[in-house]
N, C-alpha and C. Protein backbone atom coordinates (compact mmCIF):
# COMPACT_ATOMS: atom_id res chain seq x y z
N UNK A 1 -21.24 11.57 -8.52
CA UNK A 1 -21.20 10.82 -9.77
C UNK A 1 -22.61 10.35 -10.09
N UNK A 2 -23.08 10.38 -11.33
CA UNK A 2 -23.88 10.18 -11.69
C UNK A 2 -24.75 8.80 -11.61
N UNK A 3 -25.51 7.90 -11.32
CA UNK A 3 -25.77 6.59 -11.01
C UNK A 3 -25.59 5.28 -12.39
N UNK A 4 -25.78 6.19 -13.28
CA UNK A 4 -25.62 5.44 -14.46
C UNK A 4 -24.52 5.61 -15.11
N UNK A 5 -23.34 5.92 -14.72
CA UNK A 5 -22.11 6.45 -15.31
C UNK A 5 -20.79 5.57 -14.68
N UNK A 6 -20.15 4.68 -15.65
CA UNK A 6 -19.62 3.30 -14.78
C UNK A 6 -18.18 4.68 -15.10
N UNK A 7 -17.78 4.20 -13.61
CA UNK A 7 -16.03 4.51 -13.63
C UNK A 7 -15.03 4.03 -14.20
N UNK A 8 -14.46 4.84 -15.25
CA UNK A 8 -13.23 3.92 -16.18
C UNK A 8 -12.01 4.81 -16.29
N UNK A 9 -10.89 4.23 -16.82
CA UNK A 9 -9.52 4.97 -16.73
C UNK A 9 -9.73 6.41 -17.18
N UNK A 10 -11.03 6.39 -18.19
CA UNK A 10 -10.87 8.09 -19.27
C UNK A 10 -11.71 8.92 -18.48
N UNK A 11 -12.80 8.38 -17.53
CA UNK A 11 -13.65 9.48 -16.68
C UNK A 11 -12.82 9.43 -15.19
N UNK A 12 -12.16 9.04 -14.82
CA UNK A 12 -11.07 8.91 -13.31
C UNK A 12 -10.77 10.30 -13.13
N UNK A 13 -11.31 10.97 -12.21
CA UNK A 13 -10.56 12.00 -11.90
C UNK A 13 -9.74 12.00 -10.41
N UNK A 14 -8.39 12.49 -10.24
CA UNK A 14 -7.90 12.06 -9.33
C UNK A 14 -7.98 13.80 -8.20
N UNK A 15 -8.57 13.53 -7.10
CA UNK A 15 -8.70 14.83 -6.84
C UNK A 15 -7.95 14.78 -4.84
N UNK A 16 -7.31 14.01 -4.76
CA UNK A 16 -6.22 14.46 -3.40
C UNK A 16 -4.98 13.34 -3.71
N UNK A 17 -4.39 13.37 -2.77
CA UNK A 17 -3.13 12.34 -2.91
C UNK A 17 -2.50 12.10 -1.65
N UNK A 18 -2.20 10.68 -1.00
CA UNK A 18 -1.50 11.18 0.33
C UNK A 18 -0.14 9.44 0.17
N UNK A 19 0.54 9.86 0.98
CA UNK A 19 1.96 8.87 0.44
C UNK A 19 1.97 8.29 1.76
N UNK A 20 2.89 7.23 2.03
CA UNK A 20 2.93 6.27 3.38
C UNK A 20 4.35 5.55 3.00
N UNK A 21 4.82 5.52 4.14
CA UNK A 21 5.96 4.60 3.95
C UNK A 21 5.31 2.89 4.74
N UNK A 22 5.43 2.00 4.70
CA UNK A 22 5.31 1.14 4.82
C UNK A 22 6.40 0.20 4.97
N UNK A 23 6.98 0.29 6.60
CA UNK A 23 7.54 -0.57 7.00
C UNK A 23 7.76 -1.89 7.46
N UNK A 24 8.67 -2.99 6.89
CA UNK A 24 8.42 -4.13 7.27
C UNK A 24 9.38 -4.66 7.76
N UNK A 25 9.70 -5.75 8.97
CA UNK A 25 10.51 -6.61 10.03
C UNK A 25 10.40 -8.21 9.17
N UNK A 26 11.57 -8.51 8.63
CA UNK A 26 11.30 -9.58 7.97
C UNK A 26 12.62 -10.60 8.93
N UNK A 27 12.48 -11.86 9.13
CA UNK A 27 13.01 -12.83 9.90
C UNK A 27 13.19 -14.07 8.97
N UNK A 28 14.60 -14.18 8.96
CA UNK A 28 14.97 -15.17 7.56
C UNK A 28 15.33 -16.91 8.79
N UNK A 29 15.04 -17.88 8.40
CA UNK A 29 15.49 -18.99 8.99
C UNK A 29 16.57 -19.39 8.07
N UNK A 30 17.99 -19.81 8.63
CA UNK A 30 19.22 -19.87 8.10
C UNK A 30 19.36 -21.28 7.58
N UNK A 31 18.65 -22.26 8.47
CA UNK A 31 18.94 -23.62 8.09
C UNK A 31 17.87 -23.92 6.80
N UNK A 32 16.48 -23.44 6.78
CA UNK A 32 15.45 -23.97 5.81
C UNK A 32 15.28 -23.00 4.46
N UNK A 33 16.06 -22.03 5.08
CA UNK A 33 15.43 -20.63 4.18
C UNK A 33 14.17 -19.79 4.11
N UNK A 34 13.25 -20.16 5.14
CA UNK A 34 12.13 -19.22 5.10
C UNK A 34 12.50 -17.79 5.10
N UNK A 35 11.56 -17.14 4.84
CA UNK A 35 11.65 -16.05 5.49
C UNK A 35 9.87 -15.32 5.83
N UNK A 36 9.75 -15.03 6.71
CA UNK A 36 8.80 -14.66 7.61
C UNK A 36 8.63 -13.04 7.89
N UNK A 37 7.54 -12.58 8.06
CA UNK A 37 7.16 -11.53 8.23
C UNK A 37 6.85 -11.27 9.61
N UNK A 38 8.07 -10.36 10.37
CA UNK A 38 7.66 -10.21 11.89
C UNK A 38 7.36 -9.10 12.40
N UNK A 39 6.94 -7.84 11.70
CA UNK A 39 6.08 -6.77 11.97
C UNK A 39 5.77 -6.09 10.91
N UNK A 40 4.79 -5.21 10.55
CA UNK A 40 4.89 -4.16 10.02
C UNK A 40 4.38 -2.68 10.26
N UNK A 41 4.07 -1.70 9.36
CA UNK A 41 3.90 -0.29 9.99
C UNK A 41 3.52 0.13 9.50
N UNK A 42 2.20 1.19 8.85
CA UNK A 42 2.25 1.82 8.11
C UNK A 42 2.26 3.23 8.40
N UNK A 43 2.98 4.38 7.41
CA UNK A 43 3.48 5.42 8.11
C UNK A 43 2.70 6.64 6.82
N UNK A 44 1.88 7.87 7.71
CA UNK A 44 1.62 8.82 6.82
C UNK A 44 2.70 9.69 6.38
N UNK A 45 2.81 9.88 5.58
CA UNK A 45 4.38 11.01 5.18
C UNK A 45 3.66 12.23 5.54
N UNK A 46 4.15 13.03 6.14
CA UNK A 46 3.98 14.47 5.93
C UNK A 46 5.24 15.08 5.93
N UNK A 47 4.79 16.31 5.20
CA UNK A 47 6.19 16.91 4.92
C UNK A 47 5.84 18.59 5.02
């Protein structure tokens, strides 16, 4: 890219793509109602 050439939605070129699932362990408290985040994952899809 050129140094003087600002990146905007109309010059964007999109040139690979890769997907992920993104798993999450969520832990609810019954008496207060929190709920808490107790792991997560992130996963490459291949197919």
């Amino acid at each position: 890219m050129h140094l003087g050439l600002r990146l905007t939605a109309s010059n964007f070129i999109v040139e690979g793509e890769k997907r992920y699932w993104l798993h999450i362990a969520l832990g609810r408290d019954l008496n207060a109602g929190n709920v808490d985040v107790l792991g997560q994952q992130l996963e490459e899809v291949t197919e």
